[in-house]
C-alpha atoms as a PDB file:
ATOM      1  CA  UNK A   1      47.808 147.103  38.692  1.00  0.00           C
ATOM      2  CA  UNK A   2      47.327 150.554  40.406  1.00  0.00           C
ATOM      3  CA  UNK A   3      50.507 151.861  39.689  1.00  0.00           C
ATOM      4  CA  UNK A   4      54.213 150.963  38.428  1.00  0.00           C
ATOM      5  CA  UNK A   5      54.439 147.539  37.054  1.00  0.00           C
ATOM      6  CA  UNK A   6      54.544 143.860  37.688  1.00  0.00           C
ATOM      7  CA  UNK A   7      56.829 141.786  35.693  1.00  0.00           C
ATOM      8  CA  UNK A   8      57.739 137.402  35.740  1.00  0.00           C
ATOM      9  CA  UNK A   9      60.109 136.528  38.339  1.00  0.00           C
ATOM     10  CA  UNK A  10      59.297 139.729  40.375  1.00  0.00           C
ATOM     11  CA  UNK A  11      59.310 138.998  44.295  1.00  0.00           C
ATOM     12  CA  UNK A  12      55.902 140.781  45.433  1.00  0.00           C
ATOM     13  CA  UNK A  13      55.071 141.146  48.854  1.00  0.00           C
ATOM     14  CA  UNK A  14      51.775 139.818  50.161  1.00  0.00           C
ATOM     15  CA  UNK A  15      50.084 142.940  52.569  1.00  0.00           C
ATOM     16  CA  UNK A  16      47.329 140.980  53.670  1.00  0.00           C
ATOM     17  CA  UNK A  17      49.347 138.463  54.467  1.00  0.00           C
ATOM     18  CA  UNK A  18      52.888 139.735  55.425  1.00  0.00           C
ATOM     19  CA  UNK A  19      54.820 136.883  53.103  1.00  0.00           C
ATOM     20  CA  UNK A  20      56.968 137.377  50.242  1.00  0.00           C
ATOM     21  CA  UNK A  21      56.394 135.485  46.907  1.00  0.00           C
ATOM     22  CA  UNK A  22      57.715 135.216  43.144  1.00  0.00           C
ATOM     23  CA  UNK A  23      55.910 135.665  40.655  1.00  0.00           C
ATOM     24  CA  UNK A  24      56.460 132.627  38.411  1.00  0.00           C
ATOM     25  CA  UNK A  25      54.428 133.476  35.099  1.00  0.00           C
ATOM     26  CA  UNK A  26      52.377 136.341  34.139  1.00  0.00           C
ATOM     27  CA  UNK A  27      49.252 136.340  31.711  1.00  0.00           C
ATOM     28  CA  UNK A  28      46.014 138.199  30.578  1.00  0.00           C
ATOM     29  CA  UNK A  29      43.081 136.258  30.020  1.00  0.00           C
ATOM     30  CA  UNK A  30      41.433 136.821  26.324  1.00  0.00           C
ATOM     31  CA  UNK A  31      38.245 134.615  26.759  1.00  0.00           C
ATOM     32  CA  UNK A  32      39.313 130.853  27.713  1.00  0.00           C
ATOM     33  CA  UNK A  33      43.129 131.977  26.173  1.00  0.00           C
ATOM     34  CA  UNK A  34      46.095 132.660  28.421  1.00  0.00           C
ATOM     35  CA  UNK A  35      48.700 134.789  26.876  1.00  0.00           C
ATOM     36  CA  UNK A  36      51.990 135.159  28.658  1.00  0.00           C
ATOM     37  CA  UNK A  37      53.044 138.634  28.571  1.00  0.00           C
ATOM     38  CA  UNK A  38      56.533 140.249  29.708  1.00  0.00           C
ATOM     39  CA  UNK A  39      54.701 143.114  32.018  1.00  0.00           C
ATOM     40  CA  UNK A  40      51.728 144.548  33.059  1.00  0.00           C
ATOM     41  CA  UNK A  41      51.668 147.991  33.371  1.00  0.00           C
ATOM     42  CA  UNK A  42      49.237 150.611  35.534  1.00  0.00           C
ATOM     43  CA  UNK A  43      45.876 150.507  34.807  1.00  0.00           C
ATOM     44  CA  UNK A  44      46.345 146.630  33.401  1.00  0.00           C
ATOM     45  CA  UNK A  45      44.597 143.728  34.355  1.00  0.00           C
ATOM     46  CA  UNK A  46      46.545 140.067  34.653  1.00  0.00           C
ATOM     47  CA  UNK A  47      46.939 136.848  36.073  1.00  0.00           C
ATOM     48  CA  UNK A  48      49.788 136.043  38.394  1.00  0.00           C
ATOM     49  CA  UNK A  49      50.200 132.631  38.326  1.00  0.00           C
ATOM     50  CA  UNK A  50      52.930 130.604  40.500  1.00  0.00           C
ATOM     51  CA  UNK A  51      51.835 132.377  43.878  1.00  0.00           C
ATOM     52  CA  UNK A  52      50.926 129.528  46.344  1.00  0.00           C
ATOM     53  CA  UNK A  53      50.511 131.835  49.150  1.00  0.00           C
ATOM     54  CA  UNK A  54      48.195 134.004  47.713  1.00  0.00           C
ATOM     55  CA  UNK A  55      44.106 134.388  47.003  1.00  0.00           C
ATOM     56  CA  UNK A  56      41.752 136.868  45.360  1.00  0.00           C
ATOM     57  CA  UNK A  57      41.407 140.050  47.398  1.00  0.00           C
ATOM     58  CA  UNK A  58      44.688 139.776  48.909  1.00  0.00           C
ATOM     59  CA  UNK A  59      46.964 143.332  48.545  1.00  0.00           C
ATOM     60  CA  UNK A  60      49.883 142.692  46.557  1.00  0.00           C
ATOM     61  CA  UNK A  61      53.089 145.329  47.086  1.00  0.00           C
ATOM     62  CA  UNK A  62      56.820 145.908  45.827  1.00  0.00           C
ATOM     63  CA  UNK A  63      58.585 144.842  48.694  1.00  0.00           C
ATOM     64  CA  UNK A  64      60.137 148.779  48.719  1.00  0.00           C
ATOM     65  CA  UNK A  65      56.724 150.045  48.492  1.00  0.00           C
ATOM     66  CA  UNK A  66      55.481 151.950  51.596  1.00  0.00           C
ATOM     67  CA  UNK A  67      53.084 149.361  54.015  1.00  0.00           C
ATOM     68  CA  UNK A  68      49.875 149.263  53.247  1.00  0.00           C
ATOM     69  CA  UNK A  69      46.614 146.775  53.007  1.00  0.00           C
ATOM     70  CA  UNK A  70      43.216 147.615  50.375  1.00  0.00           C
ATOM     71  CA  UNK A  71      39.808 146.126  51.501  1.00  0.00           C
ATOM     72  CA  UNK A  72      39.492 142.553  49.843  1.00  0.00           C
ATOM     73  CA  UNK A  73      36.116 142.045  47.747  1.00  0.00           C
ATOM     74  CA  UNK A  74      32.843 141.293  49.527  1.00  0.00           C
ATOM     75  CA  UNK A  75      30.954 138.454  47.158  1.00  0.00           C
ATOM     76  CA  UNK A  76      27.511 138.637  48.360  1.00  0.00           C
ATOM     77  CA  UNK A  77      25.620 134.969  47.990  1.00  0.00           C
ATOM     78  CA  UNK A  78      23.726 134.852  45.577  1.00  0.00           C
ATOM     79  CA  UNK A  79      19.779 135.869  45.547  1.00  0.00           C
ATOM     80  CA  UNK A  80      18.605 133.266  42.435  1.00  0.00           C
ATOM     81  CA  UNK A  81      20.348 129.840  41.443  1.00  0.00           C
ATOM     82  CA  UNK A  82      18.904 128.184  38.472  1.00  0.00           C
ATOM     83  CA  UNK A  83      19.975 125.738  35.381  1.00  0.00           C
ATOM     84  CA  UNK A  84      18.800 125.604  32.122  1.00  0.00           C
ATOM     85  CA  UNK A  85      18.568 122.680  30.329  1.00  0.00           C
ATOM     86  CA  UNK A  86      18.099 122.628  26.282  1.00  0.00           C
END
């Protein structure tokens, strides 16, 4: 979260996309745990869950917020693939 707040049941407006969604449940990730929490706040990191329009990358807005759209990530492939067996 940049700034302001993100809460369950929130409508959110998709940038990238130009749809609106809801927010259905909201968690942080501790590990392999998901913990539902009430809000995440600026500066937080969570999980949106319930968003079927939605993927990683995509700039998500207040639908009040003024219009605008970040960069989306850039996952290079990777250089060295391996497995390790015991």
């Amino acid at each position: 979260v940049y700034s302001g707040r993100i809460r369950p049941q929130m409508i959110i407006h998709n940038a990238s996309r130009g749809v609106n969604e809801r927010i259905t449940r909201l968690v942080e990730l501790r590990g392999e745990d998901m913990v539902d929490v009430k809000e995440v706040q600026a500066g937080g990191i969570g999980a949106c869950l319930g968003l079927k329009l939605t993927s990683t990358g995509d700039t998500l807005l207040t639908p009040d917020s003024p219009k605008l759209c970040l960069t989306g990530l850039v996952i290079p492939p990777p250089v060295f693939m391996c497995a390790v067996e015991p």
